[in-house]
N, C-alpha and C. Protein backbone atom coordinates (compact mmCIF):
# COMPACT_ATOMS: atom_id res chain seq x y z
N UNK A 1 136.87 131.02 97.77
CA UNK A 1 136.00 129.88 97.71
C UNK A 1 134.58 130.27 98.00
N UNK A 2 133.54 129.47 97.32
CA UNK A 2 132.32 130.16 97.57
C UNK A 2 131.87 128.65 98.21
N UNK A 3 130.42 128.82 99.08
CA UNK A 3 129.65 127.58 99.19
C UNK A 3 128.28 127.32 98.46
N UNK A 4 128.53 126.39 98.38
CA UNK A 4 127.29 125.30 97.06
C UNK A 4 126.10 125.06 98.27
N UNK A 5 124.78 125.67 98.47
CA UNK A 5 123.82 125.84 99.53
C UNK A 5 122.88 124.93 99.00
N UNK A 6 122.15 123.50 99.85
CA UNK A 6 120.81 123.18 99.89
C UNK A 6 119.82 123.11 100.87
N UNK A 7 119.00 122.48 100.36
CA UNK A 7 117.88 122.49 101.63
C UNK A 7 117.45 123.67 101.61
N UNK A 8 118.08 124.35 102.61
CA UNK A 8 117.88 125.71 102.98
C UNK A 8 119.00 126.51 102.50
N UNK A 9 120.15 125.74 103.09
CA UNK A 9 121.66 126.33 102.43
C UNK A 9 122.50 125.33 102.20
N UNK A 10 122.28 124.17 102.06
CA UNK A 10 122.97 123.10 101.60
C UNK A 10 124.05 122.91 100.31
N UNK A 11 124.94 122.61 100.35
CA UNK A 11 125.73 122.54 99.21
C UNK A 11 127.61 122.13 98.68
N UNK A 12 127.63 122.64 97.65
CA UNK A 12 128.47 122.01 97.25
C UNK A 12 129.58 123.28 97.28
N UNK A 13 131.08 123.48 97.22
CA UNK A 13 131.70 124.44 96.84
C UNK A 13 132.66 123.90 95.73
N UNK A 14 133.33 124.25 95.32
CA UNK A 14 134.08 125.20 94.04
C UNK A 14 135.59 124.97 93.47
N UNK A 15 136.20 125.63 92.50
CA UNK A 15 137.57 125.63 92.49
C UNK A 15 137.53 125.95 91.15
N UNK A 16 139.40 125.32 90.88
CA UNK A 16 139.66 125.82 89.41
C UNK A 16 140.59 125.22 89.30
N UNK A 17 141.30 125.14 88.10
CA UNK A 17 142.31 124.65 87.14
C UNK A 17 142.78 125.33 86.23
N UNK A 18 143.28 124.93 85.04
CA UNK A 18 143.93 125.57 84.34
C UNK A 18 143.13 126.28 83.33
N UNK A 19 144.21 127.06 82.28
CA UNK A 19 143.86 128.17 81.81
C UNK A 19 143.06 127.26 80.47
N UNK A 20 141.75 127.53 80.05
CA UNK A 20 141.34 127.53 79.24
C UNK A 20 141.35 127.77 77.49
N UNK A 21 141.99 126.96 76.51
CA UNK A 21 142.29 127.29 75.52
C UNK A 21 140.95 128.09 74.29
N UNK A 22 141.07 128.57 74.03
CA UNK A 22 139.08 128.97 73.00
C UNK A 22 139.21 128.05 71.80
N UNK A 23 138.75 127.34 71.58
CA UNK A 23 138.03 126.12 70.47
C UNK A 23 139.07 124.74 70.48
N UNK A 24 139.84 124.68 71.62
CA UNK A 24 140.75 123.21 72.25
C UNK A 24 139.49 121.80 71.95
N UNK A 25 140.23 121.00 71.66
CA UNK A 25 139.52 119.53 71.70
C UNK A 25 140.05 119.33 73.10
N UNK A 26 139.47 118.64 73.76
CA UNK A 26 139.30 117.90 74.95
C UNK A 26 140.59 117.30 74.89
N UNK A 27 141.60 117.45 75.61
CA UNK A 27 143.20 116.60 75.02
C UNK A 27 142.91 114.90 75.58
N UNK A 28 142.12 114.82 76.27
CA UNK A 28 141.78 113.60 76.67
C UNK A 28 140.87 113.35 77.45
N UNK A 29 140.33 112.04 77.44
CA UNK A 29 138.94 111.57 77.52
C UNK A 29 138.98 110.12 78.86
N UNK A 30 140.18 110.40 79.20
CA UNK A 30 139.98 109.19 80.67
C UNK A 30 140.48 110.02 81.70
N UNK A 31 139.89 109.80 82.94
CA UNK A 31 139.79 111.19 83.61
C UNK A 31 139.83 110.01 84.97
N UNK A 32 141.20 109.89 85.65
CA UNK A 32 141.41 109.34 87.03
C UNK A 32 141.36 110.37 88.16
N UNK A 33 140.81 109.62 89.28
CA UNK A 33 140.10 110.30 90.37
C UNK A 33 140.83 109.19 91.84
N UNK A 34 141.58 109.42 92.83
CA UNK A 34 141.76 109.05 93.26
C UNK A 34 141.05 109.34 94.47
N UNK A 35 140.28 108.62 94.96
CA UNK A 35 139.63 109.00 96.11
C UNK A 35 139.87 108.80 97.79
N UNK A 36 140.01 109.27 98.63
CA UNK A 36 140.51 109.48 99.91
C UNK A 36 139.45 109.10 100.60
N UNK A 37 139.42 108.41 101.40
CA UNK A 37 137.65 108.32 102.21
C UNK A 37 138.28 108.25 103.76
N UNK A 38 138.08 109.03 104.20
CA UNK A 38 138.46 109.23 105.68
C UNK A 38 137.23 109.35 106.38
N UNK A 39 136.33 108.85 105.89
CA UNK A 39 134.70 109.50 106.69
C UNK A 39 133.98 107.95 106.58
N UNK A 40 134.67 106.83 106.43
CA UNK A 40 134.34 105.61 106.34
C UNK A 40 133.05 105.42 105.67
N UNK A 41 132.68 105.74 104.76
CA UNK A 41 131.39 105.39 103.98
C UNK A 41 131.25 103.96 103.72
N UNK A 42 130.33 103.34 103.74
CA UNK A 42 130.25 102.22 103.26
C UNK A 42 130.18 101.83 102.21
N UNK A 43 130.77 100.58 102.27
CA UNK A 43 130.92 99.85 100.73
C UNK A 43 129.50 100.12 99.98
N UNK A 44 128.39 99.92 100.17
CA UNK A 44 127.47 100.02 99.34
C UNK A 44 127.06 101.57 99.18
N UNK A 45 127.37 102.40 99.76
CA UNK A 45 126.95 103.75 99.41
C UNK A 45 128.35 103.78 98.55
N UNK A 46 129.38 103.91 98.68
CA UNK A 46 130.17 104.09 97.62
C UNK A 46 130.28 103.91 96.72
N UNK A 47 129.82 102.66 96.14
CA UNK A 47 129.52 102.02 94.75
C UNK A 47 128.70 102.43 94.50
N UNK A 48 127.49 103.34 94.83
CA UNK A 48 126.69 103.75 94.27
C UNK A 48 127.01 105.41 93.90
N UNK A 49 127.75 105.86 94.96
CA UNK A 49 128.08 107.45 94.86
C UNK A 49 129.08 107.71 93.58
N UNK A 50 130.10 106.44 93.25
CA UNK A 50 130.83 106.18 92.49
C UNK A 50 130.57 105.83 90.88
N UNK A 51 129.43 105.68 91.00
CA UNK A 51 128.85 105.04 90.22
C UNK A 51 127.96 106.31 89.13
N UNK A 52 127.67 106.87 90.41
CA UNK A 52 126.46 107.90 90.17
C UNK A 52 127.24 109.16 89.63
N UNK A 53 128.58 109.53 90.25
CA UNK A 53 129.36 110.17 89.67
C UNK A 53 130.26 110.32 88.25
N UNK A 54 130.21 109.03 87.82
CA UNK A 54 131.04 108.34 86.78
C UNK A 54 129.80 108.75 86.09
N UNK A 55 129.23 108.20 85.94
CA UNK A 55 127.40 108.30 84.66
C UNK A 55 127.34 110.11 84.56
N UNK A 56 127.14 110.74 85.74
CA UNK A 56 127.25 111.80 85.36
C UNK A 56 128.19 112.80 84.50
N UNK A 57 129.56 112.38 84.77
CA UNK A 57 130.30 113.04 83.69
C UNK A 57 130.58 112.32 82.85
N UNK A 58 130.10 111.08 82.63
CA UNK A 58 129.99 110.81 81.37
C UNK A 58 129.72 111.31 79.96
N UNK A 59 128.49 112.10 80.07
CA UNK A 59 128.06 113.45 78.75
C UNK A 59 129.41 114.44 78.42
N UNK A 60 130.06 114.54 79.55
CA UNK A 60 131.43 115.16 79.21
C UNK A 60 132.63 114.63 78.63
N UNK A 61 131.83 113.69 78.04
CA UNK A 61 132.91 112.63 77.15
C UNK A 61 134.04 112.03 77.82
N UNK A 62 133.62 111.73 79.44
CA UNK A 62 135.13 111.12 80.19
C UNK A 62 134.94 109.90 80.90
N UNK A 63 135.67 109.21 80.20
CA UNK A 63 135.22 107.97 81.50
C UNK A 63 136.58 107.85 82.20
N UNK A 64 135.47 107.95 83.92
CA UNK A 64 136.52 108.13 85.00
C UNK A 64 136.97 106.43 85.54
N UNK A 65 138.01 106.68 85.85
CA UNK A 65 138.81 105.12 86.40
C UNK A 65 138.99 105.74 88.09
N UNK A 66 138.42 105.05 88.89
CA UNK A 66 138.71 105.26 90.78
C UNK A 66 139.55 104.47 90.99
N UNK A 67 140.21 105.31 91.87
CA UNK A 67 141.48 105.44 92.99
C UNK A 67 141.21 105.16 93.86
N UNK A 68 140.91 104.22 94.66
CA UNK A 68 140.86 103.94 96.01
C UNK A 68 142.06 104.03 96.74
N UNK A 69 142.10 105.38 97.69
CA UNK A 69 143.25 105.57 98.72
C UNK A 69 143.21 105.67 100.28
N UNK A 70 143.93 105.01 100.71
CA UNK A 70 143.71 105.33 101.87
C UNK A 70 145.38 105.78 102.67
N UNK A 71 145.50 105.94 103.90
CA UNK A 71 146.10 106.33 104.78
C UNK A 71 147.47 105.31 104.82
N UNK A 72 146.80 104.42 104.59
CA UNK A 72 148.16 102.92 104.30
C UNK A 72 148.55 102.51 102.93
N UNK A 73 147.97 103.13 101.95
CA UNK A 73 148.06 103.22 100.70
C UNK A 73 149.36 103.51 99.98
N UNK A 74 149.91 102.90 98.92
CA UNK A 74 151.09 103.56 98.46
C UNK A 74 150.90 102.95 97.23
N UNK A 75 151.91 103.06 95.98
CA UNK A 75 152.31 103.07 94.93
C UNK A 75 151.23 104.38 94.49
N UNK A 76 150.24 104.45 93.52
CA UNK A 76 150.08 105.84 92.97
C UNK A 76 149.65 106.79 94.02
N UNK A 77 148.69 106.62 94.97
CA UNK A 77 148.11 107.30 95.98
C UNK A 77 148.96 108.46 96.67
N UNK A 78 150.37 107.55 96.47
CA UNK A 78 151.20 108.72 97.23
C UNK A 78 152.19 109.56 96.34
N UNK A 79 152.05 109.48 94.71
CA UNK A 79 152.78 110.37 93.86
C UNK A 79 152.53 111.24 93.59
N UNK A 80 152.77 112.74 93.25
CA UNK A 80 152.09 113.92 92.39
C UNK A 80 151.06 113.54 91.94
N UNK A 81 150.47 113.83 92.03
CA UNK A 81 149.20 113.87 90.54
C UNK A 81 149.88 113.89 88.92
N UNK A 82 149.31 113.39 88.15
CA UNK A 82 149.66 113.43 86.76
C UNK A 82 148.61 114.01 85.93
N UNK A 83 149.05 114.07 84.69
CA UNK A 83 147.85 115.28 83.78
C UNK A 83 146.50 113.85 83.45
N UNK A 84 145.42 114.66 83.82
CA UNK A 84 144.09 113.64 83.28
C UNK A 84 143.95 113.12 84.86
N UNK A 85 144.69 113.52 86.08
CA UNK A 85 144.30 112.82 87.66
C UNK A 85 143.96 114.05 88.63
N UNK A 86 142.80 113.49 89.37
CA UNK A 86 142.31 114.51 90.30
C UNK A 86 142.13 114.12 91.03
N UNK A 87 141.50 114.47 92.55
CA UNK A 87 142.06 114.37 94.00
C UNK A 87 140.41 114.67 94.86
N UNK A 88 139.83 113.50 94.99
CA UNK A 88 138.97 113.81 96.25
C UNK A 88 139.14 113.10 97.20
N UNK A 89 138.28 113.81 98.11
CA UNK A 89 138.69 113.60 99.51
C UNK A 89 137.24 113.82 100.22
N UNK A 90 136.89 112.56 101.03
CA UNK A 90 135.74 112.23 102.17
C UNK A 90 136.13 112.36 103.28
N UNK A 91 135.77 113.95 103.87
CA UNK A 91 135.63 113.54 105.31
C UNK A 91 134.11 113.70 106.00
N UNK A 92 134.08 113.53 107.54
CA UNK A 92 133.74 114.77 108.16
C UNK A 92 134.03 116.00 108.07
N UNK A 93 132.86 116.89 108.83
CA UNK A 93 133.24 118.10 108.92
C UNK A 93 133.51 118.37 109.74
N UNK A 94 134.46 119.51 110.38
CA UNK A 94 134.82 120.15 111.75
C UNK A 94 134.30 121.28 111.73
N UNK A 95 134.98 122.12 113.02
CA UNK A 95 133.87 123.27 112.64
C UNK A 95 134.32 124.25 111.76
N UNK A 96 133.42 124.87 111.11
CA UNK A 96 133.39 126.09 110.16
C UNK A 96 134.54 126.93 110.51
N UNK A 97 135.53 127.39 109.56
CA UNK A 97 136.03 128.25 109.95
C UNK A 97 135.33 129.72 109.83
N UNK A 98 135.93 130.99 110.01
CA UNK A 98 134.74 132.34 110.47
C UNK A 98 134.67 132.68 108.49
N UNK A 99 133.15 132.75 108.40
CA UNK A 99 132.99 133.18 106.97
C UNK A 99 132.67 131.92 106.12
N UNK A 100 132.61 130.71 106.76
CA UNK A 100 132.47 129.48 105.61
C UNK A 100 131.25 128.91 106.03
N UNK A 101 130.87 128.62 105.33
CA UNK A 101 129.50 127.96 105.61
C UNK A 101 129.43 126.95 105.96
N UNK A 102 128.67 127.17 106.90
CA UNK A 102 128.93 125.74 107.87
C UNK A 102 127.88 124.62 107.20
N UNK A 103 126.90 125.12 105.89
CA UNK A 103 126.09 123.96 105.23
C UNK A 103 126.68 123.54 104.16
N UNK A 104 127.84 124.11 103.78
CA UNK A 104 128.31 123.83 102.54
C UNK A 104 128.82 122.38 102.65
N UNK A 105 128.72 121.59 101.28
CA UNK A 105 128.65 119.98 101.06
C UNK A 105 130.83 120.04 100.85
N UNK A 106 131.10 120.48 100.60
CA UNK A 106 132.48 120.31 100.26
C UNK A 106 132.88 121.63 99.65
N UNK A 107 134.05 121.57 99.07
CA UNK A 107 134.75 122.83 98.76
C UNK A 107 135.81 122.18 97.84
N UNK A 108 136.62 122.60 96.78
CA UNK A 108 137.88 122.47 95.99
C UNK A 108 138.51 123.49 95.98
N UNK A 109 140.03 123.00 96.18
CA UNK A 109 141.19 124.06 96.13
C UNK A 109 141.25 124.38 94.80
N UNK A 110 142.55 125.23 94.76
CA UNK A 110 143.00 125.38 92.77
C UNK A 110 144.40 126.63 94.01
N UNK A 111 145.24 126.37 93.45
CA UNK A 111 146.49 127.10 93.42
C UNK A 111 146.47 128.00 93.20
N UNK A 112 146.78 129.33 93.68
CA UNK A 112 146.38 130.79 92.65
C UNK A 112 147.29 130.76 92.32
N UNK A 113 148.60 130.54 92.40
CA UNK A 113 149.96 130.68 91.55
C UNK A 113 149.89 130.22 90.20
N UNK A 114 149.14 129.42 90.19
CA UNK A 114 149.35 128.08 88.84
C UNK A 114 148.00 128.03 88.14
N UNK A 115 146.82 128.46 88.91
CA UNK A 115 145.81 128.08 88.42
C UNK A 115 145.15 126.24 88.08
N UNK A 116 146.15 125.77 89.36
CA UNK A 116 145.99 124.01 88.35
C UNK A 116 145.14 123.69 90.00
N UNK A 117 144.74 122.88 89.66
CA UNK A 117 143.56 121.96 90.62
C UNK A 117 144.64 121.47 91.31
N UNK A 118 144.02 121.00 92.92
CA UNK A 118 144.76 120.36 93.96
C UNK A 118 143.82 119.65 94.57
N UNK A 119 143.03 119.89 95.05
CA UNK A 119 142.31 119.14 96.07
C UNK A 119 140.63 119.28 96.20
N UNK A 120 139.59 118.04 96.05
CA UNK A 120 138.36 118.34 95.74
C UNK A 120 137.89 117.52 96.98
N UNK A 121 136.88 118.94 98.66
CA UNK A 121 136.87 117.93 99.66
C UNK A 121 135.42 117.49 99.38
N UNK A 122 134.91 117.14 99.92
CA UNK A 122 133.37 116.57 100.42
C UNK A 122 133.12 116.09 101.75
N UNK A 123 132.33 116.62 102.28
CA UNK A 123 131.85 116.51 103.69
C UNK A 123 130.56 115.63 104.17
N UNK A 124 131.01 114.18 104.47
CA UNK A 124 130.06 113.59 104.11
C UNK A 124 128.96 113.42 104.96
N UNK A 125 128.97 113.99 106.51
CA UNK A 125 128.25 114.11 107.89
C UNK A 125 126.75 115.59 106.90
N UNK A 126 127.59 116.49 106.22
CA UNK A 126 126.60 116.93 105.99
C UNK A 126 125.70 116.79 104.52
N UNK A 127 126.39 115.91 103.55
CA UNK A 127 125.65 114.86 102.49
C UNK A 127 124.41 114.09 103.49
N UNK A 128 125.09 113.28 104.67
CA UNK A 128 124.41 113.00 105.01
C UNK A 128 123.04 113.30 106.12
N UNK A 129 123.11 114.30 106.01
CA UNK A 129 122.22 115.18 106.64
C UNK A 129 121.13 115.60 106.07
N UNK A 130 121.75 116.20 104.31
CA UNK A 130 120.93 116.49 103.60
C UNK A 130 120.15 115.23 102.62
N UNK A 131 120.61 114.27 102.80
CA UNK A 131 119.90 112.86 102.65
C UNK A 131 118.85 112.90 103.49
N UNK A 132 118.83 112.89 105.06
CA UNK A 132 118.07 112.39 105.88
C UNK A 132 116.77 113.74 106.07
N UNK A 133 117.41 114.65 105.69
CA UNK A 133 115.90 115.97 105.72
C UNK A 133 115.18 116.19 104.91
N UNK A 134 115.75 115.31 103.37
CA UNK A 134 114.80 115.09 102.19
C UNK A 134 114.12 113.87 101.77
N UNK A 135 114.60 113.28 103.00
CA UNK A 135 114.59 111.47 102.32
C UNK A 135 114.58 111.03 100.55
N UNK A 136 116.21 111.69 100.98
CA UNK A 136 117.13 111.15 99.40
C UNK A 136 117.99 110.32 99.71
N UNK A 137 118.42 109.46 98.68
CA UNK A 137 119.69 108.31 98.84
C UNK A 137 120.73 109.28 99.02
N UNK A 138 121.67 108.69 100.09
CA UNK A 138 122.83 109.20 100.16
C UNK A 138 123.88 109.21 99.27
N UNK A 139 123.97 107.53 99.10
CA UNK A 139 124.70 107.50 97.77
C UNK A 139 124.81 108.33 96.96
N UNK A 140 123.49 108.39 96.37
CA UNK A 140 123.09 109.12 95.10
C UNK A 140 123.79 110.48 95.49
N UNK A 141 122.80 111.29 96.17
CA UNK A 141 123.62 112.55 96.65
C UNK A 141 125.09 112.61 97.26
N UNK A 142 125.83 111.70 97.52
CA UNK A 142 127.32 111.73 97.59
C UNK A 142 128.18 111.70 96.31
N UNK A 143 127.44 111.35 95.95
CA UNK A 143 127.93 111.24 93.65
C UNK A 143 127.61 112.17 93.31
N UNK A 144 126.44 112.80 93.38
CA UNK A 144 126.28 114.00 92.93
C UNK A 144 127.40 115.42 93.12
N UNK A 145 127.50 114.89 94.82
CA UNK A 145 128.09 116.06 95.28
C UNK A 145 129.75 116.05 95.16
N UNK A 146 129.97 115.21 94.55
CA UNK A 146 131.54 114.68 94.10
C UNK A 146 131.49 114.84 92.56
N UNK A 147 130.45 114.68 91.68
CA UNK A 147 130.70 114.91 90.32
C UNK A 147 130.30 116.83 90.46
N UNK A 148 129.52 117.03 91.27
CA UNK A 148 129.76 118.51 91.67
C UNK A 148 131.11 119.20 91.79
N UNK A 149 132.13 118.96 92.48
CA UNK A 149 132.94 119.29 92.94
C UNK A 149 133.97 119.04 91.73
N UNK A 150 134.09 117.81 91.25
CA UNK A 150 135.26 117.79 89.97
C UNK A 150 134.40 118.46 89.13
N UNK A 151 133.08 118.80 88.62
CA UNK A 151 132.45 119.72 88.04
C UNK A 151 133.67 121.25 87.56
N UNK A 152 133.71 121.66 89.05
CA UNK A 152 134.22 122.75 89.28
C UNK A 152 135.87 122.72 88.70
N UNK A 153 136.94 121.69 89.27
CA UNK A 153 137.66 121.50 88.85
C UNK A 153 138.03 121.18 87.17
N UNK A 154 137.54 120.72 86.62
CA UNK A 154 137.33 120.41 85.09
C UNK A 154 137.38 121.31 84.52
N UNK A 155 135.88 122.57 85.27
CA UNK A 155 135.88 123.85 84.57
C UNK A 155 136.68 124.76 84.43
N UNK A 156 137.76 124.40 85.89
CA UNK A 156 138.44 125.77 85.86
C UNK A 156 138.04 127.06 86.69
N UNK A 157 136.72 127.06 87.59
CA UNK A 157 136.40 128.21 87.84
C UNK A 157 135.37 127.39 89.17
N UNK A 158 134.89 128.97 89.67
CA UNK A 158 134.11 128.58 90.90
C UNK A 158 132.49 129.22 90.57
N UNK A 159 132.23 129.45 89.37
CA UNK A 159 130.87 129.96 89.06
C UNK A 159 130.29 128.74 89.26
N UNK A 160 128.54 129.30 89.35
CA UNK A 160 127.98 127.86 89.77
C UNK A 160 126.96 128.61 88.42
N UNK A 161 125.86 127.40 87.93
CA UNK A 161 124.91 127.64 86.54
C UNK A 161 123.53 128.24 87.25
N UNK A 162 122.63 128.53 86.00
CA UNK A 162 122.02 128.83 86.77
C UNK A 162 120.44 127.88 86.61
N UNK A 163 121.27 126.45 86.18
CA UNK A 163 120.07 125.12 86.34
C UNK A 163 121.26 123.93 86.38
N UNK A 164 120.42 122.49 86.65
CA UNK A 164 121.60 121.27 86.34
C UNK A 164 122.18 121.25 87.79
N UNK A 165 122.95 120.52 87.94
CA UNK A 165 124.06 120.00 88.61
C UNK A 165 125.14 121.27 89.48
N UNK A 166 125.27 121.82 88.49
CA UNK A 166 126.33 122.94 88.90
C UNK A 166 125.53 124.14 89.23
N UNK A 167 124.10 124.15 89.68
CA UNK A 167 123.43 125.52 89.88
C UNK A 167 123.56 125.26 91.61
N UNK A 168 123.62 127.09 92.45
CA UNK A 168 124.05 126.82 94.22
C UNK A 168 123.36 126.40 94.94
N UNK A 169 122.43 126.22 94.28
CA UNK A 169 121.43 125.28 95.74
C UNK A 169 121.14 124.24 95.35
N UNK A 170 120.47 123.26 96.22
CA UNK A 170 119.65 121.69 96.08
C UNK A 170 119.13 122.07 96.96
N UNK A 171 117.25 121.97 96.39
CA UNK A 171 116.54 122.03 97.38
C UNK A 171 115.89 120.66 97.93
N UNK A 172 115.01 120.54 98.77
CA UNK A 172 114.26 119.15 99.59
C UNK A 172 113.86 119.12 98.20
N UNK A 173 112.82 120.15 97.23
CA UNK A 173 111.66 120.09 96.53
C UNK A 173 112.59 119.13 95.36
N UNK A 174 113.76 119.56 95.14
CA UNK A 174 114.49 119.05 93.94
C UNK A 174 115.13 117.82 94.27
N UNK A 175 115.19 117.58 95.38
CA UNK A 175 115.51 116.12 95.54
C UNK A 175 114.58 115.03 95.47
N UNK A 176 113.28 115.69 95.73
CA UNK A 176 112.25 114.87 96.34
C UNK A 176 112.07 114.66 94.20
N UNK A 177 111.75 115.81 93.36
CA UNK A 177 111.28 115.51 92.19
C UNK A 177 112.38 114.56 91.81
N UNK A 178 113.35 114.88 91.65
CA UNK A 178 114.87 113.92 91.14
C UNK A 178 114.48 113.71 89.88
N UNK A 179 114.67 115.56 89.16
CA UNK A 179 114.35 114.95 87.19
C UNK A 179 115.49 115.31 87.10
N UNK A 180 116.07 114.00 86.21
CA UNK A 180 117.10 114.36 85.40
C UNK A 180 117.95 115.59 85.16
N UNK A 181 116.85 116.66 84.62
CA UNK A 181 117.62 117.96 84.23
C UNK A 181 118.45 118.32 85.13
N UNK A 182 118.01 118.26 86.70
CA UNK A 182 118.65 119.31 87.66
C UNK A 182 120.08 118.42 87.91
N UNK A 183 120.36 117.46 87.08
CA UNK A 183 121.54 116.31 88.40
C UNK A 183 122.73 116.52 86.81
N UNK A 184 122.81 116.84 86.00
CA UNK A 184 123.52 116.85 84.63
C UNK A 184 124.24 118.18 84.64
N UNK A 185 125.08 118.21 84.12
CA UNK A 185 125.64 119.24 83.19
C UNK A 185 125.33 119.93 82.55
N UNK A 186 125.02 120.63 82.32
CA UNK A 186 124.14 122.27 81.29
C UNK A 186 125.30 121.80 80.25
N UNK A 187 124.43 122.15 78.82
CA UNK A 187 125.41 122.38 77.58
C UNK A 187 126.50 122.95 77.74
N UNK A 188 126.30 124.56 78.42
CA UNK A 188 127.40 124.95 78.22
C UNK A 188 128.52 124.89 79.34
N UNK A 189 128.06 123.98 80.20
CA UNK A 189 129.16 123.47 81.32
C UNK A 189 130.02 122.16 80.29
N UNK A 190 129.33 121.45 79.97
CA UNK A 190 129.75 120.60 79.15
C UNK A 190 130.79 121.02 77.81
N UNK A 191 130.25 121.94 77.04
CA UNK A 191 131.05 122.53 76.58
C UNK A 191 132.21 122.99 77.12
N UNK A 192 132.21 123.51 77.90
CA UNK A 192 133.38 123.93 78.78
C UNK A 192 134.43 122.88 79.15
N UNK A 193 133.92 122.04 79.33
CA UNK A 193 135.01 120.70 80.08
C UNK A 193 135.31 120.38 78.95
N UNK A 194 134.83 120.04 77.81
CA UNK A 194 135.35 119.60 76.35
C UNK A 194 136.22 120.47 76.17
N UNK A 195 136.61 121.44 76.33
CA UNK A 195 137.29 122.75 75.53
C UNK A 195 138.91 123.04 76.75
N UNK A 196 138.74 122.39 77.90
CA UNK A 196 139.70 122.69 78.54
C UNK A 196 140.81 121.47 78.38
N UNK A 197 142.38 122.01 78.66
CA UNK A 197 143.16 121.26 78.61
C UNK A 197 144.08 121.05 79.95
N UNK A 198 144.82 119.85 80.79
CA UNK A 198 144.70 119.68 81.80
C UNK A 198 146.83 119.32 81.28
């Protein structure tokens, strides 16, 4: 696992999924996300982080349907995952384990046996941190940093770009400008998620 650094080292981390077919159509285009919020965000930052996340992979030709799960939750929340469903998760952070970055915004699993996606976290004590040292919306940057993270999952891999959305840092300077370019998908990230099959 690598960490996604802003600010200074702020960021997002990583993962993977399955094996990549070369010139695959997209096998499908509705893309469920069940979300875990153990870090109690509020209703109005969520609808916006949710919101902000959905628009963003939108260019990737997917419109996502949310999962609201919680701890008392049952009927889908508590089944396998199914093909076209992915898995985030809001917490706090605890402490770093030795070697992880203790600025990193979240992290995603991927199975090395299988190569298939499992689990996409986000850490929202330090979203919100990096909100409050740039004076950026949290929201906003909690969507970001969640369409970041299924970013990774979609792709299949833990490379980060080297502009857009999926590049390793967010700086104050890039939050404070907030153009378009840096919060999107690069062509050929986009390409990529079109081309994979789940």
């Amino acid at each position: 696992m690598r960490g996604f650094w802003g600010l200074v080292a702020v960021g997002v981390t990583l993962a993977a999924g399955n094996v990549a077919i070369e010139g695959a159509e997209l096998a499908w285009s509705a893309l469920s996300v069940r979300v875990y919020d153990n870090a109690d965000v509020s209703k109005a930052a969520m609808r916006s982080a949710l919101d902000v996340a959905a628009q963003t992979l939108r260019p990737a030709d997917l419109e996502v349907t949310w999962l609201s799960c919680s701890t008392s939750s049952g009927g889908r929340c508590t089944v396998p995952l199914r093909r076209g469903e992915l898995m985030v998760r809001l917490v706090r952070s605890q402490r770093a384990a030795p070697g992880e970055d203790e600025q990193s915004l979240g992290t995603a699993l991927v199975d090395p046996a299988t190569g298939m996606d499992v689990l996409a976290t986000v850490f929202v004590d330090r979203v919100e941190q990096l909100a409050r040292r740039s004076d950026g919306d949290f929201g906003i940057l909690l969507g970001r940093a969640m369409a970041h993270e299924i970013g990774h999952l979609l792709m299949g891999h833990a490379a980060h770009a080297g502009a857009g959305l999926m590049r390793p840092r967010w700086t104050r300077a890039e939050i404070t400008r907030n153009a378009t370019a840096d919060w999107g998908f690069s062509a050929p990230d986009l390409r990529q998620i079109r081309s994979r099959r789940f």
